[in-house]
C-alpha atoms as a PDB file:
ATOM      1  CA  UNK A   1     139.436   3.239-197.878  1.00  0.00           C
ATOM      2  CA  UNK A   2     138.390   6.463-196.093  1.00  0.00           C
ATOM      3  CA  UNK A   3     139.640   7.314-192.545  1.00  0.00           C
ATOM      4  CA  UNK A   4     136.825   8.566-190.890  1.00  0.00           C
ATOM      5  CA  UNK A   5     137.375  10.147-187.360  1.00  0.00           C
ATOM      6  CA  UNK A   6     135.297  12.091-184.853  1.00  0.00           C
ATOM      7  CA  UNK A   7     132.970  15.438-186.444  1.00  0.00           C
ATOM      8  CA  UNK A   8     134.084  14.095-190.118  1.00  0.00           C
ATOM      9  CA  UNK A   9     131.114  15.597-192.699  1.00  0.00           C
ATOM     10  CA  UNK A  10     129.870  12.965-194.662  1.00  0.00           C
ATOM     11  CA  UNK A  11     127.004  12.200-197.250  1.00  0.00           C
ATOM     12  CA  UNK A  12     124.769   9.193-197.435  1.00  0.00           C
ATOM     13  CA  UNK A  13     125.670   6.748-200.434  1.00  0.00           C
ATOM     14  CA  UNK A  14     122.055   5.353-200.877  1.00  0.00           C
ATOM     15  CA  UNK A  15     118.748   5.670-198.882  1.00  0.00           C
ATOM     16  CA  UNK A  16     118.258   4.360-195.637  1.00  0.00           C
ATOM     17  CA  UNK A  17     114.065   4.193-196.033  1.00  0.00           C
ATOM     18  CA  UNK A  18     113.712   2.835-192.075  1.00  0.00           C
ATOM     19  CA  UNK A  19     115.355   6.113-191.134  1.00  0.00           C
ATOM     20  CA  UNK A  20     113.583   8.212-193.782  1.00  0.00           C
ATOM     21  CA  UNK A  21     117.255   9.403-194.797  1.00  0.00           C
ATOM     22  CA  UNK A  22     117.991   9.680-199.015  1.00  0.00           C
ATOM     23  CA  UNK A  23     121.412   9.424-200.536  1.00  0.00           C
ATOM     24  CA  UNK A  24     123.001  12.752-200.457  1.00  0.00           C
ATOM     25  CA  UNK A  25     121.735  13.261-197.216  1.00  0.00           C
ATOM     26  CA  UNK A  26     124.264  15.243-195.213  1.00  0.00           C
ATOM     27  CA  UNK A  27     125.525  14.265-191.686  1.00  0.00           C
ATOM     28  CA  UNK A  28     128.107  14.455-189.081  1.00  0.00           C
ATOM     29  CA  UNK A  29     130.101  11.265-187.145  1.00  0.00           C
ATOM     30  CA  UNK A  30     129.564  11.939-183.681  1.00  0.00           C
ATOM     31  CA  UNK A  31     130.392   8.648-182.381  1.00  0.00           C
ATOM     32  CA  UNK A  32     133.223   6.107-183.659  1.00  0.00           C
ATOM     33  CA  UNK A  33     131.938   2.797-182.884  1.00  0.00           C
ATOM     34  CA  UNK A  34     134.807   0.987-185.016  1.00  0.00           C
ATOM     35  CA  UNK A  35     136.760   0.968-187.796  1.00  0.00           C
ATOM     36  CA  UNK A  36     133.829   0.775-189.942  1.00  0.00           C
ATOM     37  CA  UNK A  37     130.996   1.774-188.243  1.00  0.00           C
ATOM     38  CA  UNK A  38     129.929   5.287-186.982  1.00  0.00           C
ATOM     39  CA  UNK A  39     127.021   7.123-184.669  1.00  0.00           C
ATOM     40  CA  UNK A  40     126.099  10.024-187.929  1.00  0.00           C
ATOM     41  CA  UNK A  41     123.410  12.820-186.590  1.00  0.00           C
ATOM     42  CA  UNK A  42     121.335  14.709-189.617  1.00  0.00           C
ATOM     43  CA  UNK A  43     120.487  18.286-189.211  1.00  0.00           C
ATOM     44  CA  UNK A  44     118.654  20.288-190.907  1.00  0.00           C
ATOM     45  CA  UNK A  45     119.701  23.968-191.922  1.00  0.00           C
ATOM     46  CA  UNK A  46     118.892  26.030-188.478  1.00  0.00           C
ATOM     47  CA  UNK A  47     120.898  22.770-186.377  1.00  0.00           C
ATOM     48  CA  UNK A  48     117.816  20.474-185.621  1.00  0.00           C
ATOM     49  CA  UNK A  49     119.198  17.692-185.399  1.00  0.00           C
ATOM     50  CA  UNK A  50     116.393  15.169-187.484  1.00  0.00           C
ATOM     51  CA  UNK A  51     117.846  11.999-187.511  1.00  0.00           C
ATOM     52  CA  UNK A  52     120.936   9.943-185.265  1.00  0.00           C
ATOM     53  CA  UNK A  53     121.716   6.847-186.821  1.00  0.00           C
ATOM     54  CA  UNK A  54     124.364   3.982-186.526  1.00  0.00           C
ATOM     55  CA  UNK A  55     125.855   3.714-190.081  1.00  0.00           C
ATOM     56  CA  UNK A  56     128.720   1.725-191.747  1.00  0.00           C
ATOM     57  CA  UNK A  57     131.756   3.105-194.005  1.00  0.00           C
ATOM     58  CA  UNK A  58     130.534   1.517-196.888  1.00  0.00           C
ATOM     59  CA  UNK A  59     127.432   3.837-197.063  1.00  0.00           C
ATOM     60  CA  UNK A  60     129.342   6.953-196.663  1.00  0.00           C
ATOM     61  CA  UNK A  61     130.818   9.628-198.319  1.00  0.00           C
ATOM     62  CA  UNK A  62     133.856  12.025-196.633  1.00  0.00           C
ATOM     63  CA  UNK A  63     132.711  15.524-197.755  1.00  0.00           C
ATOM     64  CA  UNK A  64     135.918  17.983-197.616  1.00  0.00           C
ATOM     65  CA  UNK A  65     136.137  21.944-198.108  1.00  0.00           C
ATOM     66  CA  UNK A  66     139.403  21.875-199.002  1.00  0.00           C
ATOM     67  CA  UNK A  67     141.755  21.583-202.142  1.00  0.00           C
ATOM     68  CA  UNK A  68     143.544  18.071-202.336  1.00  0.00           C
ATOM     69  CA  UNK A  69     147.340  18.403-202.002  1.00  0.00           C
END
């Protein structure tokens, strides 16, 4: 189980067609809802934001820049 908190970088798990968001898509929680579900906003690569959606764990990926220790 992930811990996702506040400005966590995430990727989509599968499509969301109703959205017009693909798996892979890359987004940012900007709104915890719950323990499992989270406010994501998709940007494109100048910051425009294209897409805010409400989104649970299950369908998300924690993205990290860092080495695992």
């Amino acid at each position: 189980m992930n811990d996702f908190k506040l400005f966590d970088v995430v990727a989509l798990t599968e499509s969301l067609p109703q959205e017009k968001l693909k798996k892979g898509h890359v987004g940012t929680i900007v709104e915890v809802l719950n323990s499992n579900t989270f406010e994501v906003e998709f940007s494109d690569n100048e910051g425009k934001t294209f897409a805010v959606t409400t989104i649970t764990s299950d369908k998300l990926l924690q993205l990290s820049y860092q080495a695992a220790v």
